[in-house]
C-alpha atoms as a PDB file:
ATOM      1  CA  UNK A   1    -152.579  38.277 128.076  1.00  0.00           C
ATOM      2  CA  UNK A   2    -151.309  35.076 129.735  1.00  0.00           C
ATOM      3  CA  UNK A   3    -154.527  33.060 130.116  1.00  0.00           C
ATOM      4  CA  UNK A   4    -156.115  30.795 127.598  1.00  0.00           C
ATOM      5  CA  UNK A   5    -159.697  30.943 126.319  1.00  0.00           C
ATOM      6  CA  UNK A   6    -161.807  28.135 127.194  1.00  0.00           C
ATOM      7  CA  UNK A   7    -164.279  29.104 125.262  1.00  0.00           C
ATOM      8  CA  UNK A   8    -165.052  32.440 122.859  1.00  0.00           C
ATOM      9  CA  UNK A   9    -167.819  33.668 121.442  1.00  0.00           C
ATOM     10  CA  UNK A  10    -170.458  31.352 123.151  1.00  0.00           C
ATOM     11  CA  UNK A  11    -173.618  33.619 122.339  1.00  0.00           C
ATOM     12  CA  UNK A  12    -172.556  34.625 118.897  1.00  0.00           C
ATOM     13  CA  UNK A  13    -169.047  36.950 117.182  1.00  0.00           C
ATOM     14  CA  UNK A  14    -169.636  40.106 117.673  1.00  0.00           C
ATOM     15  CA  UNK A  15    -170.900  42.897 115.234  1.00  0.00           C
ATOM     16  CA  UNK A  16    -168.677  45.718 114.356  1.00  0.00           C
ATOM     17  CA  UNK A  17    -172.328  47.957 113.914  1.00  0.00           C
ATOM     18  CA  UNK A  18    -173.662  47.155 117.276  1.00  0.00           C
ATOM     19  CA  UNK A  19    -169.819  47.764 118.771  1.00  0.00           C
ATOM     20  CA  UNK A  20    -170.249  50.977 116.956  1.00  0.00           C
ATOM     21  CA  UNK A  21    -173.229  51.957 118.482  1.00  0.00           C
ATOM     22  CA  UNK A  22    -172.266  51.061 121.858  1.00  0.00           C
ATOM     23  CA  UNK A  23    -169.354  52.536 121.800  1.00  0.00           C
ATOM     24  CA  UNK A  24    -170.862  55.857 121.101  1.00  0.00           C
ATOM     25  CA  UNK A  25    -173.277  55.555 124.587  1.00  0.00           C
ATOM     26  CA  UNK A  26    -170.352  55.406 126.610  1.00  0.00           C
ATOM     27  CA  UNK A  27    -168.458  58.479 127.722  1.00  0.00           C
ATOM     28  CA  UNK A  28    -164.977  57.158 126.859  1.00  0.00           C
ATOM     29  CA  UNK A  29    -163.927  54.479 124.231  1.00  0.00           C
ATOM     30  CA  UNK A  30    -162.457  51.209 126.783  1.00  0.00           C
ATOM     31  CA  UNK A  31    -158.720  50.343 126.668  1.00  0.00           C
ATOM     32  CA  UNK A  32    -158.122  48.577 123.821  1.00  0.00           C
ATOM     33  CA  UNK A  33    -156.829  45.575 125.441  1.00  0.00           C
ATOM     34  CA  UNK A  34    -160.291  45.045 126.520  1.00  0.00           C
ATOM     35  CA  UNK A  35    -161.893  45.615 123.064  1.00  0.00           C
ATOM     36  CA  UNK A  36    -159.157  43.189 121.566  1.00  0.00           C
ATOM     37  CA  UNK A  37    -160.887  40.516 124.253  1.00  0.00           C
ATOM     38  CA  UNK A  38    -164.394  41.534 123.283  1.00  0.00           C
ATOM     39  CA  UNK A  39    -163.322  40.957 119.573  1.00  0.00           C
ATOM     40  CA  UNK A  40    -162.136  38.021 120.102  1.00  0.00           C
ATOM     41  CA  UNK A  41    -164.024  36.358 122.771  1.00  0.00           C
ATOM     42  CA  UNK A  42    -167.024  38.263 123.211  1.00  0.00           C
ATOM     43  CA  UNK A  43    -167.906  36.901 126.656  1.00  0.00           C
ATOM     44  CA  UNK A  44    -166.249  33.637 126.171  1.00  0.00           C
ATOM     45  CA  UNK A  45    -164.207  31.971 129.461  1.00  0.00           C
ATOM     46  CA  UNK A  46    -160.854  31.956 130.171  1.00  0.00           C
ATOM     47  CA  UNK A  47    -159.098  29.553 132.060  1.00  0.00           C
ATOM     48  CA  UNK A  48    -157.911  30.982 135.145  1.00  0.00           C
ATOM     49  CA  UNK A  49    -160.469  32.889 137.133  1.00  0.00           C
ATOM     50  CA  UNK A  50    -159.454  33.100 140.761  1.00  0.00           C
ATOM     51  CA  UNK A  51    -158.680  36.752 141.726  1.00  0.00           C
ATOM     52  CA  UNK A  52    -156.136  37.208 144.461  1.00  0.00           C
ATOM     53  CA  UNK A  53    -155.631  40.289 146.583  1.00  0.00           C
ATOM     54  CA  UNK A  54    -152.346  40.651 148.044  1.00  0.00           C
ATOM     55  CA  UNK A  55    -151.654  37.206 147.645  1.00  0.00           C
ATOM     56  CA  UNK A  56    -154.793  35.584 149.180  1.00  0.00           C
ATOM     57  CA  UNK A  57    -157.920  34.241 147.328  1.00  0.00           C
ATOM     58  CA  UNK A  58    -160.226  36.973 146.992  1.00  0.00           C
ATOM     59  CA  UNK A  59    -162.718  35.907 144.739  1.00  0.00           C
ATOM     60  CA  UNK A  60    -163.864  34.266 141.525  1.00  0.00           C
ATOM     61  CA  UNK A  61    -165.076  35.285 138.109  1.00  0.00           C
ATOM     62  CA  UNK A  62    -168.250  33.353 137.230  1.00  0.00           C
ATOM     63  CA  UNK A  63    -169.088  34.621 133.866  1.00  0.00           C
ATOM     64  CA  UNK A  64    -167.988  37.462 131.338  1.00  0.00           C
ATOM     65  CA  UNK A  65    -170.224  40.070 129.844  1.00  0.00           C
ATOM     66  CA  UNK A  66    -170.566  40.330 126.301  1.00  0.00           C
ATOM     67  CA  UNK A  67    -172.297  42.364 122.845  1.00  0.00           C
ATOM     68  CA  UNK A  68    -175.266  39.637 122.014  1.00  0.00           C
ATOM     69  CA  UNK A  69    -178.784  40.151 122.766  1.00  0.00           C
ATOM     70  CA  UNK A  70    -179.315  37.209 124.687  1.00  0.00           C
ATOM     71  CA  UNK A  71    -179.182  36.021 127.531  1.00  0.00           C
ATOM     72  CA  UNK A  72    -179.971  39.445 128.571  1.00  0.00           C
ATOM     73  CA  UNK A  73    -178.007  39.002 132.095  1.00  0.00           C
ATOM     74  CA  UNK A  74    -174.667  38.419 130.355  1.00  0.00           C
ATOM     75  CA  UNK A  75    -175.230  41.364 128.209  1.00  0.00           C
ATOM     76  CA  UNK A  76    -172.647  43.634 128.525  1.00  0.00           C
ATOM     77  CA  UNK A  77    -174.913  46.741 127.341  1.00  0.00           C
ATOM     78  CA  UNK A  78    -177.848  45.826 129.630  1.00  0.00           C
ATOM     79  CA  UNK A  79    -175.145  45.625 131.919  1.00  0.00           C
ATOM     80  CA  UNK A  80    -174.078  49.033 131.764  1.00  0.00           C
ATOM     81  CA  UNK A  81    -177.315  50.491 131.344  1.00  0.00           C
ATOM     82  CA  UNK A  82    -178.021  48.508 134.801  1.00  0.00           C
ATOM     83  CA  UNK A  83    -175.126  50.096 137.266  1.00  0.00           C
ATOM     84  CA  UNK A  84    -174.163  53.127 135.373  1.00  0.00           C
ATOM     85  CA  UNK A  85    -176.797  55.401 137.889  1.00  0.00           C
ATOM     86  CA  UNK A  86    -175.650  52.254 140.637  1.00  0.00           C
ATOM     87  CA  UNK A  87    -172.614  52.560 140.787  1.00  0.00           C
ATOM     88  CA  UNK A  88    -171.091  55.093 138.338  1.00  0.00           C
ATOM     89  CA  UNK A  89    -171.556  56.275 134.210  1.00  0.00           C
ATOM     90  CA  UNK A  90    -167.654  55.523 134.134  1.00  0.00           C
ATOM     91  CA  UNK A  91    -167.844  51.981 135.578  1.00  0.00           C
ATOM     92  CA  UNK A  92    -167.651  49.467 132.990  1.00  0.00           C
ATOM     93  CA  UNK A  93    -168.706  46.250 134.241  1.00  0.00           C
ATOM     94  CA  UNK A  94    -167.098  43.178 132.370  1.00  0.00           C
ATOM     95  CA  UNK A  95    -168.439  40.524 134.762  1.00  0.00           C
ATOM     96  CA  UNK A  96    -169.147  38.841 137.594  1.00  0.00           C
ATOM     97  CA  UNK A  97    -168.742  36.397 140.406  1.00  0.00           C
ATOM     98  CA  UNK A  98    -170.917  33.918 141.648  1.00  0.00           C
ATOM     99  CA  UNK A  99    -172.963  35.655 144.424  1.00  0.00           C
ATOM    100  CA  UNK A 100    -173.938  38.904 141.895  1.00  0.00           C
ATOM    101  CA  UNK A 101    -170.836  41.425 142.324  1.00  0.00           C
ATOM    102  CA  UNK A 102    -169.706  42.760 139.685  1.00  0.00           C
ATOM    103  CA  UNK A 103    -165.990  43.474 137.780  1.00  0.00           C
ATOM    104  CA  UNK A 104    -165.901  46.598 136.136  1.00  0.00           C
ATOM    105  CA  UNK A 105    -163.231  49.109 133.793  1.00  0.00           C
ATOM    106  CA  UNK A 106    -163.343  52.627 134.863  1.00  0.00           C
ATOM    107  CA  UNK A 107    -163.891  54.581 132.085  1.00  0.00           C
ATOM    108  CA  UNK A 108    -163.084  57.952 134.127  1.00  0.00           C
ATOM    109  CA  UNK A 109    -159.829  60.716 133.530  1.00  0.00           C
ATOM    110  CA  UNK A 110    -158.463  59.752 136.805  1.00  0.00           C
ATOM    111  CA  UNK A 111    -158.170  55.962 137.263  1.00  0.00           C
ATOM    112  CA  UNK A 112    -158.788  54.993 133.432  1.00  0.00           C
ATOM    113  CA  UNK A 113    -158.772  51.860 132.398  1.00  0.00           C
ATOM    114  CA  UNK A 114    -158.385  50.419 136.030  1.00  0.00           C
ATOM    115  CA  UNK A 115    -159.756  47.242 137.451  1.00  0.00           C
ATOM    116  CA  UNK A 116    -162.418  47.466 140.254  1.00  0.00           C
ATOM    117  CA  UNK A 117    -164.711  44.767 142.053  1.00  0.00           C
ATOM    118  CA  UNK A 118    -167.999  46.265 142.841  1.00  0.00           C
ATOM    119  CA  UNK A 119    -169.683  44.775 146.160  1.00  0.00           C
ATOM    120  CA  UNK A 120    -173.279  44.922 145.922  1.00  0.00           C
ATOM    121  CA  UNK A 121    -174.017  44.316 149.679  1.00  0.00           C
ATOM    122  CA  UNK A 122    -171.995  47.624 150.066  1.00  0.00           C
ATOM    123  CA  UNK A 123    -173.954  49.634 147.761  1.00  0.00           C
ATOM    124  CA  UNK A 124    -173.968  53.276 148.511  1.00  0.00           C
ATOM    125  CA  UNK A 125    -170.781  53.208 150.045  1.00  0.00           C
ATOM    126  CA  UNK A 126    -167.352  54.579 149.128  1.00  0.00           C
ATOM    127  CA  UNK A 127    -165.720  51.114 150.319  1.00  0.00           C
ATOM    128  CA  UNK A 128    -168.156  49.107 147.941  1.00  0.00           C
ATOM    129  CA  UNK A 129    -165.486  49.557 145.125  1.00  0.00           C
ATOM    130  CA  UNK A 130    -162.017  47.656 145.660  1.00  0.00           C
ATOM    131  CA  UNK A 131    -158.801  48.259 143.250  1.00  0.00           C
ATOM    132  CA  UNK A 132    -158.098  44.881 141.791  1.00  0.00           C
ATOM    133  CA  UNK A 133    -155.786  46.274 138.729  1.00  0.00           C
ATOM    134  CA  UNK A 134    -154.373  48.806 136.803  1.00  0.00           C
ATOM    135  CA  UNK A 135    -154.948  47.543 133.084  1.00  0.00           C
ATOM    136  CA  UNK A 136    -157.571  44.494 131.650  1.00  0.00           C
ATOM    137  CA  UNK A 137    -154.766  42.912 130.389  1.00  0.00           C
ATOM    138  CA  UNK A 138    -152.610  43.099 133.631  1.00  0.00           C
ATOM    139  CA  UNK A 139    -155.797  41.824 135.426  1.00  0.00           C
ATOM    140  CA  UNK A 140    -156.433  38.888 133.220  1.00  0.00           C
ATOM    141  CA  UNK A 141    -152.778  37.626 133.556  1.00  0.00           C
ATOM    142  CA  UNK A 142    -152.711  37.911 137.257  1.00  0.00           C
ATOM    143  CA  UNK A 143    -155.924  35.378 137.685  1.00  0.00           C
ATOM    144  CA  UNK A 144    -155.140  31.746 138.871  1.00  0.00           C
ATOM    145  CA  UNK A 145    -156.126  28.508 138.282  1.00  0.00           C
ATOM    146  CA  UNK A 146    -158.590  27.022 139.644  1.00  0.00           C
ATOM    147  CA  UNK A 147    -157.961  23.901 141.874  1.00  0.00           C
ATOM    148  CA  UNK A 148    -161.363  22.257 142.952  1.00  0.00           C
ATOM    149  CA  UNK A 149    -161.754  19.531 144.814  1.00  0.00           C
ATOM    150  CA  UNK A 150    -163.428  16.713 144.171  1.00  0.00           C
ATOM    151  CA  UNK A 151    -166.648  17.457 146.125  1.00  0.00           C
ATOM    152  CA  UNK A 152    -166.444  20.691 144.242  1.00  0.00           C
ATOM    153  CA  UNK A 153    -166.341  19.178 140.584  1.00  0.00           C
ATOM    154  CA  UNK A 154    -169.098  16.934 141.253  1.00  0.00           C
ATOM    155  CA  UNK A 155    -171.204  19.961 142.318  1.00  0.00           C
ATOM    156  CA  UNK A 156    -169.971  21.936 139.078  1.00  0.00           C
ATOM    157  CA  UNK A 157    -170.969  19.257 137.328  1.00  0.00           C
ATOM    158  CA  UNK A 158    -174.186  18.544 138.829  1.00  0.00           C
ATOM    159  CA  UNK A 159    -173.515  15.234 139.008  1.00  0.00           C
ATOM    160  CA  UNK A 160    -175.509  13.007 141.472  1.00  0.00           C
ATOM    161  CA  UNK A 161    -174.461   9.584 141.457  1.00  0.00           C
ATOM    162  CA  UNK A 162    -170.831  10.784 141.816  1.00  0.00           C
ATOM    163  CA  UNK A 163    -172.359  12.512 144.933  1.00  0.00           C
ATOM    164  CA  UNK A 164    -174.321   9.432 146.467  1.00  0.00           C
ATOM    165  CA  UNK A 165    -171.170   7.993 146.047  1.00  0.00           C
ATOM    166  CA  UNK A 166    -168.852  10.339 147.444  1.00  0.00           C
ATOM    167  CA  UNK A 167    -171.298  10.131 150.358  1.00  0.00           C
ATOM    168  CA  UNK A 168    -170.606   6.514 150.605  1.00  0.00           C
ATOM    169  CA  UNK A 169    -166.568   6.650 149.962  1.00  0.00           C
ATOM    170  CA  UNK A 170    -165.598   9.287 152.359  1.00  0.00           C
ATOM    171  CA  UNK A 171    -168.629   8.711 155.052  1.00  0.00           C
ATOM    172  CA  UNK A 172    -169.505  12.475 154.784  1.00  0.00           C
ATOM    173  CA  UNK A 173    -172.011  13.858 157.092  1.00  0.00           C
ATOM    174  CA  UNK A 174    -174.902  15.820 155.671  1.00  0.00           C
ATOM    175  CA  UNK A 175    -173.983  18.573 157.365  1.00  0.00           C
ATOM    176  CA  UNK A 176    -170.804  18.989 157.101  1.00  0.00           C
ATOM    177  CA  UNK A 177    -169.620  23.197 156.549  1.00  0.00           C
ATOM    178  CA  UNK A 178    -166.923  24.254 154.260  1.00  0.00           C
ATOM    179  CA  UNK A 179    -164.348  26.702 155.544  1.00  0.00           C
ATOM    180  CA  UNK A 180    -167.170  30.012 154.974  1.00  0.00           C
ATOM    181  CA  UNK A 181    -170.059  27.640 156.892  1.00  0.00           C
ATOM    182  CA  UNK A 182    -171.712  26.363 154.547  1.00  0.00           C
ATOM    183  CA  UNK A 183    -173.227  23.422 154.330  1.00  0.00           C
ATOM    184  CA  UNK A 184    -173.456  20.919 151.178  1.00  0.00           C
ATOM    185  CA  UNK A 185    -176.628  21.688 150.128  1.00  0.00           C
ATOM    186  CA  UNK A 186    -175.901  25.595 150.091  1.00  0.00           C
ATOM    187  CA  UNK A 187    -173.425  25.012 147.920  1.00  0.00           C
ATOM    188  CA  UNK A 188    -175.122  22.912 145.428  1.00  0.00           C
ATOM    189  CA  UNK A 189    -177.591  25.563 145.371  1.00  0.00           C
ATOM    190  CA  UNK A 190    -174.828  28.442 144.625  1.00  0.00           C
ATOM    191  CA  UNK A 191    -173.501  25.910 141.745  1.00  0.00           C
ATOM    192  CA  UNK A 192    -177.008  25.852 140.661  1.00  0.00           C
ATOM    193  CA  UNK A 193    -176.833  21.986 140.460  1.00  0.00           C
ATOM    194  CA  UNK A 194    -180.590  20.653 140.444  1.00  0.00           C
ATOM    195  CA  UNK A 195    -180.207  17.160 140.857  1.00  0.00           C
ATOM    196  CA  UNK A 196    -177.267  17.559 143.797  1.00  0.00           C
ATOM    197  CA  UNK A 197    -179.968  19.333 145.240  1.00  0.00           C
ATOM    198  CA  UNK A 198    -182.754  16.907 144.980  1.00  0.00           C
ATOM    199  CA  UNK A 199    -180.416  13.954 146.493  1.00  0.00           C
ATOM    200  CA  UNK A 200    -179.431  16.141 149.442  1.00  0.00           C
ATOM    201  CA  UNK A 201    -183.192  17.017 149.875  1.00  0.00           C
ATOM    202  CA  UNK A 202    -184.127  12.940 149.658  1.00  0.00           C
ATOM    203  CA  UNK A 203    -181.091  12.324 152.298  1.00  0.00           C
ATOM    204  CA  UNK A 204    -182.651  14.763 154.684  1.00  0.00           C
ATOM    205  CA  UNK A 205    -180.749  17.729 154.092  1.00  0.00           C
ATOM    206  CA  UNK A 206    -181.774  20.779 156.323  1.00  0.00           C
ATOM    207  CA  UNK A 207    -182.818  24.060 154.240  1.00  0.00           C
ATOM    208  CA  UNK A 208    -180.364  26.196 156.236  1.00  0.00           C
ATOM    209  CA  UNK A 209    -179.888  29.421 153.643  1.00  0.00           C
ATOM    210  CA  UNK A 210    -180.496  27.467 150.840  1.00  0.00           C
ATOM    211  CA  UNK A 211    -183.503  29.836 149.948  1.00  0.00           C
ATOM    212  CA  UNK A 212    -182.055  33.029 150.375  1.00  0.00           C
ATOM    213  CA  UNK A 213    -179.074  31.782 148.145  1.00  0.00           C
ATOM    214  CA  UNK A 214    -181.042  30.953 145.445  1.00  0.00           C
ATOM    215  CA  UNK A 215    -182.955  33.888 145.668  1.00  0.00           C
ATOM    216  CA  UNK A 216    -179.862  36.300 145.745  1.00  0.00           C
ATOM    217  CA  UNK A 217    -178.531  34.494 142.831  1.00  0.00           C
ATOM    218  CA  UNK A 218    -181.718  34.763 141.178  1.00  0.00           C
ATOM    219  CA  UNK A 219    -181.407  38.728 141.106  1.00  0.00           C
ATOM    220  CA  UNK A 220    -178.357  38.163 138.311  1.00  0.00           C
ATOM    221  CA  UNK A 221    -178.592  34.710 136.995  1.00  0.00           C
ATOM    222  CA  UNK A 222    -181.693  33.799 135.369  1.00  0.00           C
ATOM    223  CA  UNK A 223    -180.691  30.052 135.230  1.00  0.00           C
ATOM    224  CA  UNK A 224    -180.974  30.496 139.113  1.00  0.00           C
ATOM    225  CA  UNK A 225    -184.908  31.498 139.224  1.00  0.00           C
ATOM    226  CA  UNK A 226    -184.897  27.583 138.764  1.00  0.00           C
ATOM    227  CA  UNK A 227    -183.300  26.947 141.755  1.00  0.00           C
ATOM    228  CA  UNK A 228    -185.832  29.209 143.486  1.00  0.00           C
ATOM    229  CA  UNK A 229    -188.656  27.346 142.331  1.00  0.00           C
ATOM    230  CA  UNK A 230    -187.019  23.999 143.089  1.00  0.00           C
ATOM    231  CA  UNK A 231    -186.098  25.051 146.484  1.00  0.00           C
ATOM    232  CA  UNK A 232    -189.414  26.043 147.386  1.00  0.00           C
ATOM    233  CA  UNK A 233    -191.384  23.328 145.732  1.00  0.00           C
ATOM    234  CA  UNK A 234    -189.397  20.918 148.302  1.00  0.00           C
ATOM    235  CA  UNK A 235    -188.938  22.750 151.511  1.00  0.00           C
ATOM    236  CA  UNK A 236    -191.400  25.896 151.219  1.00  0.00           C
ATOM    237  CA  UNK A 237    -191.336  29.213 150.504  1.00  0.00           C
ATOM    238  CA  UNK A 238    -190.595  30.254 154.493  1.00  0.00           C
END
């Protein structure tokens, strides 16, 4: 696999027993590319993580799933004990991107060991499931590097005197949208960057869907049930 660790094994190595007896809940053993990655890395990041569909950004990977007991949402059992009556017993999931959806192994005779991204907004429906790959180790090659720009980095790193003066530097409007409409203070709140967020709020940043980010993000990222109360603390819960 051509793509670099970042970092491996962030909530603990894994143990051969509990592989074991995972293993044996599932209804097929995974591709071993996949185990050699949980052996090794056992949830840890990699360094390229933008997923492109033919040839245009599709979407991001935000975190891997792996065998530790905590944090439970990064667990790759809870995981699969989660979606397995959600979205199918032979969907793997491996991880996720930033707004909840989930990457997944199928696990079923037909399309083993193939790559899908689960949509969560399309739940229930047949076009909730798109075909990234046709092996782990194909997929993981294929992912690019991540270029952010500087606006984005500060965000990432939640770091708000960077921001104040970014503000002053490049005479950025509060308001401003990125290319999907949203506004600065949306996307500190996706990032999950607290103190971003309290400088926007103190510069008289509107709420916009701030909330209902949070909240969404909340649902998979317990880090982000911060955010919520932060969020609603300073502008209400409306």
């Amino acid at each position: 696999m051509n793509n670099p660790a970042v970092t491996v094994n962030p909530y603990g190595e894994i143990d051969d027993k509990y592989l074991d007896r995972f293993l044996s809940e599932l209804p097929s053993t995974p591709p071993a590319t996949y185990l050699e990655y949980l052996r090794n890395g056992n949830g840890g990041k990699l360094k390229n993580d933008i997923v492109l569909l033919s040839g245009k950004y599709f979407c991001s990977i935000h975190e891997y799933f792996g065998l530790f007991l905590a944090p439970a949402y990064l667990s790759l059992e809870e995981n699969y004990k989660r979606y397995r009556n959600r979205v199918s017993k032979f969907f793997l999931p491996i991880a996720t991107d930033p707004g909840g959806n989930i990457f997944g192994i199928s696990l079923g005779d037909a399309d083993y060991g193939k790559i899908y991204f689960w949509n969560h907004e399309l739940e229930g429906q047949a076009k909730s499931l798109t075909w990234l790959s046709n092996d782990f180790s194909l997929f993981i090659s294929s992912l690019q590097e991540r270029s952010l720009s500087d606006l984005d980095q500060i965000l990432e790193n939640d770091d708000k005197d960077r921001l104040r003066d970014y503000f002053l530097i490049h005479h950025l409007a509060l308001e401003d949208v990125d290319e999907y409409g949203r506004s600065i203070l949306e996307r500190a709140v996706i990032k999950g960057a607290s103190h971003c967020i309290k400088l926007l709020y103190s510069k008289g940043a509107k709420k916009r869907n701030s909330l209902m980010l949070a909240r969404r993000n909340a649902r998979f990222f317990e880090k982000h049930k911060e955010i919520v109360k932060l969020i609603e603390d300073i502008y209400g819960t409306g």
